[in-house]
PDB file of N, CA and C in Angstrom:
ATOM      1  N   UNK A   1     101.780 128.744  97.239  1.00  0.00           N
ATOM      2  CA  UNK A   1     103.008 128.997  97.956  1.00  0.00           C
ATOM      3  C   UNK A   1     104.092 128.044  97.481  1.00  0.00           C
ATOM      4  N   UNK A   2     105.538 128.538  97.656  1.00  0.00           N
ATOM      5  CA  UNK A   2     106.537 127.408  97.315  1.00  0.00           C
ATOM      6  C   UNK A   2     107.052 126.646  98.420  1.00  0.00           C
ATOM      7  N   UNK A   3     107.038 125.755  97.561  1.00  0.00           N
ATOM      8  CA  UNK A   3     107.426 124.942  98.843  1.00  0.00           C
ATOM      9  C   UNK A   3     108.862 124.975  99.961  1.00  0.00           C
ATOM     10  N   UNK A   4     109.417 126.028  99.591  1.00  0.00           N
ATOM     11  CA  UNK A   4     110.763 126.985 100.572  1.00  0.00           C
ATOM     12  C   UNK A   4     109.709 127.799 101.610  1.00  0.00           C
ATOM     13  N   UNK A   5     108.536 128.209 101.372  1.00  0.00           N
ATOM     14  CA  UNK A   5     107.900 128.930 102.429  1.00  0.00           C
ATOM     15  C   UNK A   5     106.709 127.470 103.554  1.00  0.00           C
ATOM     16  N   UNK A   6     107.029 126.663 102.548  1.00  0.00           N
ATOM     17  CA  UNK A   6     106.298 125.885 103.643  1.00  0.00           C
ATOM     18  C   UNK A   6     107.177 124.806 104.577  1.00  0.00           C
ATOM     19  N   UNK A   7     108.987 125.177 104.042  1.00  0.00           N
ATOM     20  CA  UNK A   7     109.812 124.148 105.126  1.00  0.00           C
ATOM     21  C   UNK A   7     109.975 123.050 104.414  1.00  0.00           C
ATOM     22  N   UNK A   8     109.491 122.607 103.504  1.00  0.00           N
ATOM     23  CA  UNK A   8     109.369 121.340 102.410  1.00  0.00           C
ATOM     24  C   UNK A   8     110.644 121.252 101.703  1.00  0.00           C
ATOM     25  N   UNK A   9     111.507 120.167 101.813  1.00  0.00           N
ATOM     26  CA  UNK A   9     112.741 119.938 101.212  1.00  0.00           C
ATOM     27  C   UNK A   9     112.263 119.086  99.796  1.00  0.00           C
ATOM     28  N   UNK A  10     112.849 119.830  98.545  1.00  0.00           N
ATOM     29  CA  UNK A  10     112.628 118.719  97.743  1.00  0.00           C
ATOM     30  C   UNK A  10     114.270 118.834  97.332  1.00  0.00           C
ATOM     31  N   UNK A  11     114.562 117.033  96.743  1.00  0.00           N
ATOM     32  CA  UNK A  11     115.499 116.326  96.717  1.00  0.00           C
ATOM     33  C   UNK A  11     115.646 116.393  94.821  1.00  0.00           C
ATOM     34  N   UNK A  12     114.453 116.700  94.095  1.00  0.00           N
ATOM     35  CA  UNK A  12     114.008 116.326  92.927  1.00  0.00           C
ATOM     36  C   UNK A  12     113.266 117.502  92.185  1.00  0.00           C
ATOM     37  N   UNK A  13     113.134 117.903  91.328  1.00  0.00           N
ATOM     38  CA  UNK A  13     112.557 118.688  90.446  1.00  0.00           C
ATOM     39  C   UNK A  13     111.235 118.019  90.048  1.00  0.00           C
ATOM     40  N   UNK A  14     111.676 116.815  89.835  1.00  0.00           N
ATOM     41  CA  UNK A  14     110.359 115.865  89.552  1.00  0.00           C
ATOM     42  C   UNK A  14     109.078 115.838  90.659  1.00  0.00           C
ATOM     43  N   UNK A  15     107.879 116.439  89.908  1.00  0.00           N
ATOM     44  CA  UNK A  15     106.688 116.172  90.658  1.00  0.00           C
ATOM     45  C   UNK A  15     105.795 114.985  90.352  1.00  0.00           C
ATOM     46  N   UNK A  16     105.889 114.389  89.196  1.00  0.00           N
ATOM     47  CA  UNK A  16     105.019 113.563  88.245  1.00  0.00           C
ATOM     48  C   UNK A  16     105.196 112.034  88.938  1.00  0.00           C
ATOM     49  N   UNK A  17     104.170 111.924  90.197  1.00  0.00           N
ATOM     50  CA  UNK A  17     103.880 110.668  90.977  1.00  0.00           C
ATOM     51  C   UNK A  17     103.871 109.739  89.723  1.00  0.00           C
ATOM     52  N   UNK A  18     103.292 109.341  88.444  1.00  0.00           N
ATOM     53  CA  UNK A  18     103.561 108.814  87.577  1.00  0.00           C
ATOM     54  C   UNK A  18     104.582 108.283  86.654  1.00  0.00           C
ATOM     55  N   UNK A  19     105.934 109.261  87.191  1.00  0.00           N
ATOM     56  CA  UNK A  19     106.942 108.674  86.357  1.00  0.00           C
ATOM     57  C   UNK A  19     108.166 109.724  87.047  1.00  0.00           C
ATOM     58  N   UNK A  20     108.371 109.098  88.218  1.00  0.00           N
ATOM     59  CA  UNK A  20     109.350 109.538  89.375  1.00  0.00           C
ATOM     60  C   UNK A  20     110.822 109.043  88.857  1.00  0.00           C
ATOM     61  N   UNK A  21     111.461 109.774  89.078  1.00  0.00           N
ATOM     62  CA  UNK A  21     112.789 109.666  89.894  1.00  0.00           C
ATOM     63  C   UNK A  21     113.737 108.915  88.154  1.00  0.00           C
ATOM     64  N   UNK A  22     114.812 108.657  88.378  1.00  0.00           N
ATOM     65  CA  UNK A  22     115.722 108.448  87.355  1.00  0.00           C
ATOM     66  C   UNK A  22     115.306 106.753  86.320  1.00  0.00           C
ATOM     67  N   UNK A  23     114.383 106.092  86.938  1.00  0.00           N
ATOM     68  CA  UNK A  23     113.591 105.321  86.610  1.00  0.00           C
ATOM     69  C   UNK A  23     111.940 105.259  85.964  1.00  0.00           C
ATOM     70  N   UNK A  24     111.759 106.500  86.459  1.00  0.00           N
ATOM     71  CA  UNK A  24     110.685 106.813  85.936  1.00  0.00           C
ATOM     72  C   UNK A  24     109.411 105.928  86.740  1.00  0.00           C
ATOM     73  N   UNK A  25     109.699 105.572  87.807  1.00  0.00           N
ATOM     74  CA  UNK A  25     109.373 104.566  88.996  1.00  0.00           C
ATOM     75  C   UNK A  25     107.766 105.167  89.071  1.00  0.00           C
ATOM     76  N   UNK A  26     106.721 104.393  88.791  1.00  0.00           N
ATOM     77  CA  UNK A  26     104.635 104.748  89.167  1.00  0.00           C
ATOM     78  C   UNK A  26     105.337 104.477  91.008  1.00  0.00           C
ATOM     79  N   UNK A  27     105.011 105.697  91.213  1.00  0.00           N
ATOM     80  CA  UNK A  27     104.947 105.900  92.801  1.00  0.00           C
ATOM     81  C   UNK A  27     102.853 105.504  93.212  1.00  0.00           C
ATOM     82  N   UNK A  28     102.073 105.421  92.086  1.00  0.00           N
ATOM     83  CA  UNK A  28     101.129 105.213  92.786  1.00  0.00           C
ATOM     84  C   UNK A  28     100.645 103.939  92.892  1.00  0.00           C
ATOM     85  N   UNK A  29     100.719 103.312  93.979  1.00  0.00           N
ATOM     86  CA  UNK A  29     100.230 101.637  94.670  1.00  0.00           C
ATOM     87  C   UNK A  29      98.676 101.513  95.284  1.00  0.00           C
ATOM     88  N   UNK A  30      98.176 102.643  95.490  1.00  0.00           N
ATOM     89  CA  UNK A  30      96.935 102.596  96.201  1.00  0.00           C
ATOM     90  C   UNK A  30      95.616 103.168  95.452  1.00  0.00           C
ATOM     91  N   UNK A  31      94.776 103.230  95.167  1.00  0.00           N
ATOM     92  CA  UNK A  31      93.677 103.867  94.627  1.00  0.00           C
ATOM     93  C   UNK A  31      92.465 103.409  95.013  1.00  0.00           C
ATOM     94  N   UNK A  32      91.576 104.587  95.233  1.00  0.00           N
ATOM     95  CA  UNK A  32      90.504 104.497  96.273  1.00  0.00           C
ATOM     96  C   UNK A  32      89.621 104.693  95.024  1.00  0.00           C
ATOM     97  N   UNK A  33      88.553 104.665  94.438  1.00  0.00           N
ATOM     98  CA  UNK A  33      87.484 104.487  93.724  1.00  0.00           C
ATOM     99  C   UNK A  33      85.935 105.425  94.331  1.00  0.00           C
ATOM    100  N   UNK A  34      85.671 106.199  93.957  1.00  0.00           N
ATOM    101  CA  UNK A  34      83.694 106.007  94.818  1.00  0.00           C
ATOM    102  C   UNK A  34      83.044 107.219  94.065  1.00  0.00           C
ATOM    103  N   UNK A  35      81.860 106.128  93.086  1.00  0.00           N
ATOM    104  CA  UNK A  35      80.995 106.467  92.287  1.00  0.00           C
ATOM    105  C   UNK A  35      79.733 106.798  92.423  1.00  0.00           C
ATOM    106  N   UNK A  36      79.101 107.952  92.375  1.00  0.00           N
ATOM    107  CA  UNK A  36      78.139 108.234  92.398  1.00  0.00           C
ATOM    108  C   UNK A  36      77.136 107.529  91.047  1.00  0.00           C
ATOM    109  N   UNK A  37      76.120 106.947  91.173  1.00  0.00           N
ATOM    110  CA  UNK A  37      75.356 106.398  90.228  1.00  0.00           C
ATOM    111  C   UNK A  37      74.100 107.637  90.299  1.00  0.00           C
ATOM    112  N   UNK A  38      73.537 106.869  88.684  1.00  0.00           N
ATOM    113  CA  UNK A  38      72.347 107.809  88.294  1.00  0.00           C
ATOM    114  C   UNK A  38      70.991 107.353  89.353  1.00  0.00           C
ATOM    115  N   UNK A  39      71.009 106.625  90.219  1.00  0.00           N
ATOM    116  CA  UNK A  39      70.357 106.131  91.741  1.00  0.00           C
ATOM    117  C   UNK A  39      70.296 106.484  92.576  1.00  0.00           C
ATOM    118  N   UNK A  40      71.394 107.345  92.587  1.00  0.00           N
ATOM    119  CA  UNK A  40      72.001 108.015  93.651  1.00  0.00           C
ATOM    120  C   UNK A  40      72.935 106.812  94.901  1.00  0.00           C
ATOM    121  N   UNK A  41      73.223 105.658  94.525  1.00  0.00           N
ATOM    122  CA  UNK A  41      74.444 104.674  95.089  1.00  0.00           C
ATOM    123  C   UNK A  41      75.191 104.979  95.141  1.00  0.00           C
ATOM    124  N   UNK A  42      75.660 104.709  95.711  1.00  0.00           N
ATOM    125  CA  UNK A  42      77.618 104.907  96.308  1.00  0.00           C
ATOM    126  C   UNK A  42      78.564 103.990  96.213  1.00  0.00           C
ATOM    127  N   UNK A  43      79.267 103.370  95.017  1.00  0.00           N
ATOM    128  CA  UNK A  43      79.894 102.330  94.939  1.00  0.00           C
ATOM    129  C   UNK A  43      81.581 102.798  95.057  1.00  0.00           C
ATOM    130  N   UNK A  44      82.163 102.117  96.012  1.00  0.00           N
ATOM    131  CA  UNK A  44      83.400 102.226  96.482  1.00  0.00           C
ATOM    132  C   UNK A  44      84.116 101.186  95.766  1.00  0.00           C
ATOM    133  N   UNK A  45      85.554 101.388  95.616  1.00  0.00           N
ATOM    134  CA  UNK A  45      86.052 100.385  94.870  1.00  0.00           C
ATOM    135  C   UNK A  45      87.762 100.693  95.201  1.00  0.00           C
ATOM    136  N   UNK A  46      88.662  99.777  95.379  1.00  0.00           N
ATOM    137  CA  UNK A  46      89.984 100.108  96.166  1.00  0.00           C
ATOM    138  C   UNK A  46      90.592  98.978  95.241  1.00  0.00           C
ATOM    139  N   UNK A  47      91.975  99.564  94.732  1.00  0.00           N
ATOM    140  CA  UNK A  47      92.983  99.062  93.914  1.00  0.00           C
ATOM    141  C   UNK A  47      94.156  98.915  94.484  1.00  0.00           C
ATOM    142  N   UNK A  48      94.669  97.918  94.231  1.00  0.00           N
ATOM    143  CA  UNK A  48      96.371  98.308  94.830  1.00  0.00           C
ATOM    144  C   UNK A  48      97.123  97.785  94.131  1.00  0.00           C
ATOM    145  N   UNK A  49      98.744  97.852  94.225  1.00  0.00           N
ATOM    146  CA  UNK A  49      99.482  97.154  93.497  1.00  0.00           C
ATOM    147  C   UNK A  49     100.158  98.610  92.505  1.00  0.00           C
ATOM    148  N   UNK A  50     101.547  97.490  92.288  1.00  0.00           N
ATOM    149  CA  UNK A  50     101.803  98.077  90.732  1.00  0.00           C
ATOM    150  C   UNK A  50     101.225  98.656  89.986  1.00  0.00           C
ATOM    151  N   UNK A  51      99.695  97.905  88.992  1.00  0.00           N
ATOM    152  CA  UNK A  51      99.460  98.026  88.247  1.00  0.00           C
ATOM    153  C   UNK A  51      97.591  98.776  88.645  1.00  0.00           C
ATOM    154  N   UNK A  52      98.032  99.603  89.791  1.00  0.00           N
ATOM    155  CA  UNK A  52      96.045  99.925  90.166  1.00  0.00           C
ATOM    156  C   UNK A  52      96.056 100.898  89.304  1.00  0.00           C
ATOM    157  N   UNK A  53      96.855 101.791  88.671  1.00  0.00           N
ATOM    158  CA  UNK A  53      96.091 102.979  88.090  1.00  0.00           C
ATOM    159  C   UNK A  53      95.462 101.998  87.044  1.00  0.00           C
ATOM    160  N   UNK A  54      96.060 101.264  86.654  1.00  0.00           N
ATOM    161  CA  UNK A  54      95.755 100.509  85.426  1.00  0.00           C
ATOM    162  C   UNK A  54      94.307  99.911  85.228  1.00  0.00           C
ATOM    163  N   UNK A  55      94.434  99.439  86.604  1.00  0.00           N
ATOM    164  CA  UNK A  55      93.102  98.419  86.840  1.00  0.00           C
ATOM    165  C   UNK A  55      92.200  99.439  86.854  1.00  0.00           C
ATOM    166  N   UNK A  56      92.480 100.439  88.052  1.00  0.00           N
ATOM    167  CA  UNK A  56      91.383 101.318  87.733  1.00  0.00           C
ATOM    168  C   UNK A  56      90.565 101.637  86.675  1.00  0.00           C
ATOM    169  N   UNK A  57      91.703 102.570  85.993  1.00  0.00           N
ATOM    170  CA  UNK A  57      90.985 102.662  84.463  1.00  0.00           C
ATOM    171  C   UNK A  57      90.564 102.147  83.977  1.00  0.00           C
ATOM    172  N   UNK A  58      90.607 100.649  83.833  1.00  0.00           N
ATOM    173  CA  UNK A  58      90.039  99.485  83.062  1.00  0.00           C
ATOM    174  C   UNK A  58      88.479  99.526  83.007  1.00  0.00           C
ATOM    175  N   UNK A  59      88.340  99.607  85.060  1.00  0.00           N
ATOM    176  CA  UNK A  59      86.897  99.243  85.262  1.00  0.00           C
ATOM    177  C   UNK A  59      86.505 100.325  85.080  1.00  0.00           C
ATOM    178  N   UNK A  60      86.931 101.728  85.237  1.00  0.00           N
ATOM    179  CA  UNK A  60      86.021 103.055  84.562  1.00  0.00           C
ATOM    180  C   UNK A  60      85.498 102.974  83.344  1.00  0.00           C
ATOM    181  N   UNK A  61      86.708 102.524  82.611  1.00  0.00           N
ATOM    182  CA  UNK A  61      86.492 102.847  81.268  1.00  0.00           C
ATOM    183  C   UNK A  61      85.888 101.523  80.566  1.00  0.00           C
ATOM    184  N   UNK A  62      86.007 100.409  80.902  1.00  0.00           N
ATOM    185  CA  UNK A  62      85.482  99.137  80.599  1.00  0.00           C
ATOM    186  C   UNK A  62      83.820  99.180  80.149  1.00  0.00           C
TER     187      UNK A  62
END
């Protein structure tokens, strides 16, 4: 559906939480983490800041 049928005002054309607005501003500060292991564990892991997508990735990909 568009978002005119759901009442939703957008201000912006821009959808890309990654590189918002006339700055190109990371709108994302929060990141939640939770990994299923070959154990079957559940490891949770929470980022924040500026730079969490970053961190995130680090420890995925690390």
């Amino acid at each position: 559906r568009h978002h005119r049928d759901l009442n939703i005002l957008m201000t912006t054309e821009r959808t890309d939480s990654l590189s918002y607005a006339g700055v190109r501003e990371n709108l994302v500060l929060t990141l939640d983490q939770i990994t299923l292991n070959t154990w079957n564990e559940t490891l949770v892991s929470r980022y924040d800041g500026p730079h969490a997508l970053l961190d995130c990735m680090s420890e995925l990909l690390g």
